[in-house]
PDB file of N, CA and C in Angstrom:
ATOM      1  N   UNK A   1     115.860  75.501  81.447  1.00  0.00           N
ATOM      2  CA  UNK A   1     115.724  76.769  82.151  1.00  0.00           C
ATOM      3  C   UNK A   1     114.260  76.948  82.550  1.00  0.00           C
ATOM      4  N   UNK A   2     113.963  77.706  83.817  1.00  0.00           N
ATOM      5  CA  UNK A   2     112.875  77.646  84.252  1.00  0.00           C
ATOM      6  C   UNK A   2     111.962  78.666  83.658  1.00  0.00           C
ATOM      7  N   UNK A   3     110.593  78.842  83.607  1.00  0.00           N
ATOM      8  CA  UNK A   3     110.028  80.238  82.738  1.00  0.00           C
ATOM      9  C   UNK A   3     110.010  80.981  83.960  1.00  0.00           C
ATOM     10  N   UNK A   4     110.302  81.114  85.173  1.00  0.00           N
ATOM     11  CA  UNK A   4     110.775  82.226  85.597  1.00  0.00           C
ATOM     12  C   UNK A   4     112.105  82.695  85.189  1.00  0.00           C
ATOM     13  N   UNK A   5     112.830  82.013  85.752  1.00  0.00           N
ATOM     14  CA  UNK A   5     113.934  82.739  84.897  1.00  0.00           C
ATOM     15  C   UNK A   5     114.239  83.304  83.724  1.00  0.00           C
ATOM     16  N   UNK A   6     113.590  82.195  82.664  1.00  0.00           N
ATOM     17  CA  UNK A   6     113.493  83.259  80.810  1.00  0.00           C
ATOM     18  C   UNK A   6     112.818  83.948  81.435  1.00  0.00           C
ATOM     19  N   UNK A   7     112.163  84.316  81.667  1.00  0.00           N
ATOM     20  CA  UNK A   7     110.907  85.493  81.550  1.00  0.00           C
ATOM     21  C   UNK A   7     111.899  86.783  82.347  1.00  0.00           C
ATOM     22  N   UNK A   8     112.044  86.578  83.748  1.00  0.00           N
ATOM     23  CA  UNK A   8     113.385  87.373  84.214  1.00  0.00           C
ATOM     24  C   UNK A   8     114.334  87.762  83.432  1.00  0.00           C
ATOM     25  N   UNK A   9     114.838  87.054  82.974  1.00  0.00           N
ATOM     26  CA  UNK A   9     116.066  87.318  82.064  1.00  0.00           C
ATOM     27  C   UNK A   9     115.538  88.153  81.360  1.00  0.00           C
ATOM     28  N   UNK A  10     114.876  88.365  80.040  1.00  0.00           N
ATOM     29  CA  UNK A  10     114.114  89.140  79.065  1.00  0.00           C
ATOM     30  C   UNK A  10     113.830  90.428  79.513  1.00  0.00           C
ATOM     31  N   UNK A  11     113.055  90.672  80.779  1.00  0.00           N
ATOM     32  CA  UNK A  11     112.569  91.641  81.140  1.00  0.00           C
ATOM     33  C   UNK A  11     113.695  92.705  81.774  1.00  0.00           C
ATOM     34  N   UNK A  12     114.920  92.024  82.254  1.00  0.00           N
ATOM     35  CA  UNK A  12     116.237  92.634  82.956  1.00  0.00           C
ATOM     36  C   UNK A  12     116.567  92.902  81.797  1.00  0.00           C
ATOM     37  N   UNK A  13     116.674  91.855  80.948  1.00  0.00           N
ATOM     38  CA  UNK A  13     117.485  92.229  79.406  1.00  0.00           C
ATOM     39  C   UNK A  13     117.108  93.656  79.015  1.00  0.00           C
ATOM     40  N   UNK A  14     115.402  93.954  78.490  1.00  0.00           N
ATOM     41  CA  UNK A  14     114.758  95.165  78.342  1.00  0.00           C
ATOM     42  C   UNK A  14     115.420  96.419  79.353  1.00  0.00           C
ATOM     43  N   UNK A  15     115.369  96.118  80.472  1.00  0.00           N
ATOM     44  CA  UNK A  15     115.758  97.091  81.161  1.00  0.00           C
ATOM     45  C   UNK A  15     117.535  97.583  81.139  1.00  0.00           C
ATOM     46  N   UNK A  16     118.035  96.598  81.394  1.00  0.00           N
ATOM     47  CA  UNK A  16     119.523  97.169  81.307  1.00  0.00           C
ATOM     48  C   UNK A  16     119.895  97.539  79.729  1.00  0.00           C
ATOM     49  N   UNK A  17     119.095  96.945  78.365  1.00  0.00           N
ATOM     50  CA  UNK A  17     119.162  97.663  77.313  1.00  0.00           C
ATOM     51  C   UNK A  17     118.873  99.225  76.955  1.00  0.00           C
ATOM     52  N   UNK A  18     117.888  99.682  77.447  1.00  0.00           N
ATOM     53  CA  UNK A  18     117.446 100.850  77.698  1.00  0.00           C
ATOM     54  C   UNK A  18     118.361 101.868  78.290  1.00  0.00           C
ATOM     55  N   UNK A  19     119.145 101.386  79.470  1.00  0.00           N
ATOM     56  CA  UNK A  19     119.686 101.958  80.462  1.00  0.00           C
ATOM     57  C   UNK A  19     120.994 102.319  79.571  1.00  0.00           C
ATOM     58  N   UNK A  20     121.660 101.139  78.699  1.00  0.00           N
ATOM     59  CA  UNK A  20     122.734 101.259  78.491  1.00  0.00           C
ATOM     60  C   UNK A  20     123.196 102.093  76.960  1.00  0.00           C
ATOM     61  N   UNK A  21     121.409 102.325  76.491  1.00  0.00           N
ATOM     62  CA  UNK A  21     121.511 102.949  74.955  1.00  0.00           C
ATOM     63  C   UNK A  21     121.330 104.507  75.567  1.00  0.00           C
ATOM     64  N   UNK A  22     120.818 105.057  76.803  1.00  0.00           N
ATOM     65  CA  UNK A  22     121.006 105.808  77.492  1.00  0.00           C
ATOM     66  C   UNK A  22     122.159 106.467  77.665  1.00  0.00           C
ATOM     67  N   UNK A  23     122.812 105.747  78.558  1.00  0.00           N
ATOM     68  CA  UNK A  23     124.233 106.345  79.198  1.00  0.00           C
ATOM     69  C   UNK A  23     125.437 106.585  77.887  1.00  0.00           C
ATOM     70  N   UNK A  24     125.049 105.880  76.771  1.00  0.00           N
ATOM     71  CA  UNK A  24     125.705 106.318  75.540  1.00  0.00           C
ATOM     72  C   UNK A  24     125.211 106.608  74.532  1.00  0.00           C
ATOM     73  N   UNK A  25     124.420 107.484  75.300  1.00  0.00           N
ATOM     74  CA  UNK A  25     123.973 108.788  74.035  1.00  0.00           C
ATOM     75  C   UNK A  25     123.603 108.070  72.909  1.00  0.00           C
ATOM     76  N   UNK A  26     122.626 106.942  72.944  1.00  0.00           N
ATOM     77  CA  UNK A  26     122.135 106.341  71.556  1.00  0.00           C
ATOM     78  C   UNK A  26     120.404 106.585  71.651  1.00  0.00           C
ATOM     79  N   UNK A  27     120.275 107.103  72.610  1.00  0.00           N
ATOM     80  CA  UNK A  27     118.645 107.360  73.063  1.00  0.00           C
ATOM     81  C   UNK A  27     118.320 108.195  73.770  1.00  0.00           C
ATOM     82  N   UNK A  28     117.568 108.998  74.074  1.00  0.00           N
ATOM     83  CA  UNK A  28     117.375 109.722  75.115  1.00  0.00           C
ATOM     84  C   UNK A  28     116.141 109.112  76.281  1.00  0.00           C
ATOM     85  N   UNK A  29     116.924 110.119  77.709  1.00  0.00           N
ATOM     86  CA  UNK A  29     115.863 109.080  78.661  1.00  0.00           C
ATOM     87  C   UNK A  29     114.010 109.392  78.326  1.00  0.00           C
ATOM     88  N   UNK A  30     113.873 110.380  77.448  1.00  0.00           N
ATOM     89  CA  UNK A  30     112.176 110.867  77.441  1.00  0.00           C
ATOM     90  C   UNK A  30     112.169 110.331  75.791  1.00  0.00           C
ATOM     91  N   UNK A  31     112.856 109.674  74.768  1.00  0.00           N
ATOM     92  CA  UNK A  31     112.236 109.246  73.681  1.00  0.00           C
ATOM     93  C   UNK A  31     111.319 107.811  74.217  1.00  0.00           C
ATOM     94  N   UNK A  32     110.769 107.455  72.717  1.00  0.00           N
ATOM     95  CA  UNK A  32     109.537 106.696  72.917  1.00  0.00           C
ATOM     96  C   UNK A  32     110.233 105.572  72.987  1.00  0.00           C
ATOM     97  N   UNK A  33     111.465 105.128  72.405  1.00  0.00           N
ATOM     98  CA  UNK A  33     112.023 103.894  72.375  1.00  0.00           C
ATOM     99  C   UNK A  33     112.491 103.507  74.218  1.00  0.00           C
ATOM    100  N   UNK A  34     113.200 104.558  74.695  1.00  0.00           N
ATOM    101  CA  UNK A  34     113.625 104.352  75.806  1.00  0.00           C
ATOM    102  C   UNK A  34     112.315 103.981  77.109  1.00  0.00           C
ATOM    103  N   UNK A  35     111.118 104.847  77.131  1.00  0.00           N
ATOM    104  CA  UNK A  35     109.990 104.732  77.992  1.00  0.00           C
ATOM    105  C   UNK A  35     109.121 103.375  77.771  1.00  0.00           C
ATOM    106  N   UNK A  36     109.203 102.635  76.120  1.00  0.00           N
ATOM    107  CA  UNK A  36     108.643 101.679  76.164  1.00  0.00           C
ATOM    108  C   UNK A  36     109.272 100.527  76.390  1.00  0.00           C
ATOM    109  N   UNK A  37     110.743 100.291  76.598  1.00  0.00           N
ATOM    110  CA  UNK A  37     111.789  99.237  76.783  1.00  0.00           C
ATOM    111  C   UNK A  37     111.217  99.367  78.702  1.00  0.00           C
ATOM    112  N   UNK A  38     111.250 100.557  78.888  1.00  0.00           N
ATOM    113  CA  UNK A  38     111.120 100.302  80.105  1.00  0.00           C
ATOM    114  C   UNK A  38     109.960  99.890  80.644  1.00  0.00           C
ATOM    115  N   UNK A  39     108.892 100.283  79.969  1.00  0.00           N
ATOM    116  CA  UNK A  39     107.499  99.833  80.295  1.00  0.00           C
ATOM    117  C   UNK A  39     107.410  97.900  79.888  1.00  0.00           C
ATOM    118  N   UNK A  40     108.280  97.512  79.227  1.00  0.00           N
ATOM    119  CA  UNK A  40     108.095  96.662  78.653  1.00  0.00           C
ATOM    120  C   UNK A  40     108.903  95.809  79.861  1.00  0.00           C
ATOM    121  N   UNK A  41     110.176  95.875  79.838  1.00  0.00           N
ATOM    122  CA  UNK A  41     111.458  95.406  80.938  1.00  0.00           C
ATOM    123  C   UNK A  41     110.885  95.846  82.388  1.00  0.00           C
ATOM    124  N   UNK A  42     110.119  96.550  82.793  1.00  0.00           N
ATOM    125  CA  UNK A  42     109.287  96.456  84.002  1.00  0.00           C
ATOM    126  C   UNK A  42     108.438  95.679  84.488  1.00  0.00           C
ATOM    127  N   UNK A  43     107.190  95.486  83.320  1.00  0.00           N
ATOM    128  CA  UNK A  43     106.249  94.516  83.270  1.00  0.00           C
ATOM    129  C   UNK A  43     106.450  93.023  83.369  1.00  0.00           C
ATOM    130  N   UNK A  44     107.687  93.024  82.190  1.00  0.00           N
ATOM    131  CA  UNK A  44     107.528  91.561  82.555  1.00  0.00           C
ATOM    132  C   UNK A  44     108.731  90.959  83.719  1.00  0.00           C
ATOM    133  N   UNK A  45     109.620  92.427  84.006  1.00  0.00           N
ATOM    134  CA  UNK A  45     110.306  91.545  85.300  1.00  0.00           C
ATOM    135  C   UNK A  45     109.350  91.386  86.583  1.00  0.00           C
ATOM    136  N   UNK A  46     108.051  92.506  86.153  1.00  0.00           N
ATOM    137  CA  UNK A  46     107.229  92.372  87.654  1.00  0.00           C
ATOM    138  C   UNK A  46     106.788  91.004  87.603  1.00  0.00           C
ATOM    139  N   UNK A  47     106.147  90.587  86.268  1.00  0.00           N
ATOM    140  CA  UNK A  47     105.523  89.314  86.090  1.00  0.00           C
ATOM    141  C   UNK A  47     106.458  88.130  86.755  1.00  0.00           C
ATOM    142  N   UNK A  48     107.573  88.062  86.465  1.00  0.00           N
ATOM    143  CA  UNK A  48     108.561  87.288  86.821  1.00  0.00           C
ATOM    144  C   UNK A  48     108.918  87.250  88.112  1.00  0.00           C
ATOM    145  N   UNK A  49     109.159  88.123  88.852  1.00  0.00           N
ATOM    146  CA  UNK A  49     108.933  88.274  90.224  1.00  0.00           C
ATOM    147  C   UNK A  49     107.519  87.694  90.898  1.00  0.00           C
ATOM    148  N   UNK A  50     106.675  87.992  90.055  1.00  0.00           N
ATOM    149  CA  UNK A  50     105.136  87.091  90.963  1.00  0.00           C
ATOM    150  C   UNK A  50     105.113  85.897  90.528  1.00  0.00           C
ATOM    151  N   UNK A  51     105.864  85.155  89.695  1.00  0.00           N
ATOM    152  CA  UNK A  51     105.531  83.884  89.676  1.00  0.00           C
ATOM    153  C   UNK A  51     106.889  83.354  90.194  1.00  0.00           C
ATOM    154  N   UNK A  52     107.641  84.007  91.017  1.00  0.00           N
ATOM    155  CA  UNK A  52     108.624  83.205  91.811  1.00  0.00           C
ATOM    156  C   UNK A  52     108.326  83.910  93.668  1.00  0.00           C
ATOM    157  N   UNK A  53     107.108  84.518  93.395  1.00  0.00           N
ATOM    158  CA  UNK A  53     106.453  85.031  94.437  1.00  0.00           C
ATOM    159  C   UNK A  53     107.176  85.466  95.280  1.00  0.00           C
ATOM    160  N   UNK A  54     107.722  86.759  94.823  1.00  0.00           N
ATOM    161  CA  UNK A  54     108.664  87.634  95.670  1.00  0.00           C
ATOM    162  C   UNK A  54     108.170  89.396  95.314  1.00  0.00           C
ATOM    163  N   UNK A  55     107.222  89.540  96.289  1.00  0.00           N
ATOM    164  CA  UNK A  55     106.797  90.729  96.194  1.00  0.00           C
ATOM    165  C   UNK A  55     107.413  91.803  96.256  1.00  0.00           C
ATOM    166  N   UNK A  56     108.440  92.085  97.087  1.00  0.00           N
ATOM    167  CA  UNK A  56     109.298  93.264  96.725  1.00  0.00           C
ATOM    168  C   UNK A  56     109.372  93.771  95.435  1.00  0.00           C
ATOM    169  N   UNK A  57     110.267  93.040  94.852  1.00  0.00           N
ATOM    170  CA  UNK A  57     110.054  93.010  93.423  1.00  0.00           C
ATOM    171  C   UNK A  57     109.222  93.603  92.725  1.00  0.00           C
ATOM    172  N   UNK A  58     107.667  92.284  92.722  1.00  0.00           N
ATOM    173  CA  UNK A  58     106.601  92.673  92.034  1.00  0.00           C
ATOM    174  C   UNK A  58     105.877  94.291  92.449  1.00  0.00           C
ATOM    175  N   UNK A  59     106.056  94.706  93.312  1.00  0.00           N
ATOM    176  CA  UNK A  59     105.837  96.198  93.750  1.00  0.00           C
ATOM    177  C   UNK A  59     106.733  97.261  93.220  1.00  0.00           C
ATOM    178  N   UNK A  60     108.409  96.770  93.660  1.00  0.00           N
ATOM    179  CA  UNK A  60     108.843  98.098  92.675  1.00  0.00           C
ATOM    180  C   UNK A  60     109.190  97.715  91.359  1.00  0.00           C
ATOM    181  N   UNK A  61     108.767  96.775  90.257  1.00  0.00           N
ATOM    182  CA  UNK A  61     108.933  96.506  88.929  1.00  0.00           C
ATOM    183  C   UNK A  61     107.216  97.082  88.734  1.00  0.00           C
ATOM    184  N   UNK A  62     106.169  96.813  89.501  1.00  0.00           N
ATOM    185  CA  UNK A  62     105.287  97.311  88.926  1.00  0.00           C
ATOM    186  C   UNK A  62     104.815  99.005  89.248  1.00  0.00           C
ATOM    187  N   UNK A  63     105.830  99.308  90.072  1.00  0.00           N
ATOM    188  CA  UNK A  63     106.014 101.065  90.091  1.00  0.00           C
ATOM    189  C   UNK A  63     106.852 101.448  89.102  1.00  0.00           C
ATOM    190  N   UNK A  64     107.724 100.544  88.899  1.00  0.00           N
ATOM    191  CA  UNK A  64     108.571 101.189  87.567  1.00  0.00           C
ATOM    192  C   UNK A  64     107.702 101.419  86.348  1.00  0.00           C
ATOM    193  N   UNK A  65     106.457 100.077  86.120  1.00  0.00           N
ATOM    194  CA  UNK A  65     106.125 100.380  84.793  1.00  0.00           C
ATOM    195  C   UNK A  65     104.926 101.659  84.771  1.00  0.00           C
ATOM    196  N   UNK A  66     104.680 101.795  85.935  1.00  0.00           N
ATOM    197  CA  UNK A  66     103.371 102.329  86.013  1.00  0.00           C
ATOM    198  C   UNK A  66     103.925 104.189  85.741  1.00  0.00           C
ATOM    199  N   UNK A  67     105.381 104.299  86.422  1.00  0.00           N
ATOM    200  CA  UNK A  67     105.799 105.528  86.433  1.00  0.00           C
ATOM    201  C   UNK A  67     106.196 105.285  84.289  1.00  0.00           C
ATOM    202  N   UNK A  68     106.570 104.318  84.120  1.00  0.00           N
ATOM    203  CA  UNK A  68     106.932 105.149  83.045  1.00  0.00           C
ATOM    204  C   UNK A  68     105.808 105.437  81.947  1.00  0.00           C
ATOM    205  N   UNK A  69     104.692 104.378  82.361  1.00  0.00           N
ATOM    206  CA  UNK A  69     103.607 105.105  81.862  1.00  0.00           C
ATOM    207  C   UNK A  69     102.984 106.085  81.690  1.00  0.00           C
ATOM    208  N   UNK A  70     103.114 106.792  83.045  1.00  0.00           N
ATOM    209  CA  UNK A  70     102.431 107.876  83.089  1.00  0.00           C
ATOM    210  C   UNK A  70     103.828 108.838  82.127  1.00  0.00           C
ATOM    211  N   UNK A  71     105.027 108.396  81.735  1.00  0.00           N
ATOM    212  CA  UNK A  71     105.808 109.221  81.085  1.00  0.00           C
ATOM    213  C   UNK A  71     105.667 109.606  79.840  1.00  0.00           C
ATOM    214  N   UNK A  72     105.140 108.535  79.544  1.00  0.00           N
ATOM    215  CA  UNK A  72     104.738 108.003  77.837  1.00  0.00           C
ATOM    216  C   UNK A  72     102.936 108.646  77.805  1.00  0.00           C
ATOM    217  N   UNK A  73     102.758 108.704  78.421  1.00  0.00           N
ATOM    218  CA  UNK A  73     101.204 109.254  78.735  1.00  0.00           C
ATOM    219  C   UNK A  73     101.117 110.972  78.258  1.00  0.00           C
ATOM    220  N   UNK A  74     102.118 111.398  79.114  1.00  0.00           N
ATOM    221  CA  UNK A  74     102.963 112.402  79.125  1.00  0.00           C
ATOM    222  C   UNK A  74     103.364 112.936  77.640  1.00  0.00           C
ATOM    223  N   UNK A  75     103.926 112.317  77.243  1.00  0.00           N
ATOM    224  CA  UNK A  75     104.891 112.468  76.156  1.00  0.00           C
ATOM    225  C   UNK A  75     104.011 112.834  74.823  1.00  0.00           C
TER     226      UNK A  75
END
């Protein structure tokens, strides 16, 4: 497997984990667990996106992490 792809994988993993401890009421979307899965599952899908050099991506994975920063900043 390529380390884009692990690295992709992991970081989607983070994110659709988050999403899915969410939608069943095992987390809430403003606890610390949920904002840092996402800060975490953002980052490194952005990373993953720039080393298969597809900027779309790397722009809105690195708006995702940056927004949930400022959530956790917030918080």
């Amino acid at each position: 497997m390529d380390i884009s792809v692990l690295t992709g994988s992991i970081g989607v993993g983070l994110l659709l984990l988050a999403f899915f401890l969410n939608v069943f009421k095992k987390i809430s979307f403003d606890s610390y667990t949920y904002i840092l899965l996402n800060i975490a599952g953002a980052a490194i899908s952005g990373y993953a996106s720039y080393l298969i050099d597809y900027w779309p991506f790397v722009i809105l994975e690195g708006t995702w992490a940056l927004v949930a920063i400022v959530a956790l900043l917030k918080k």
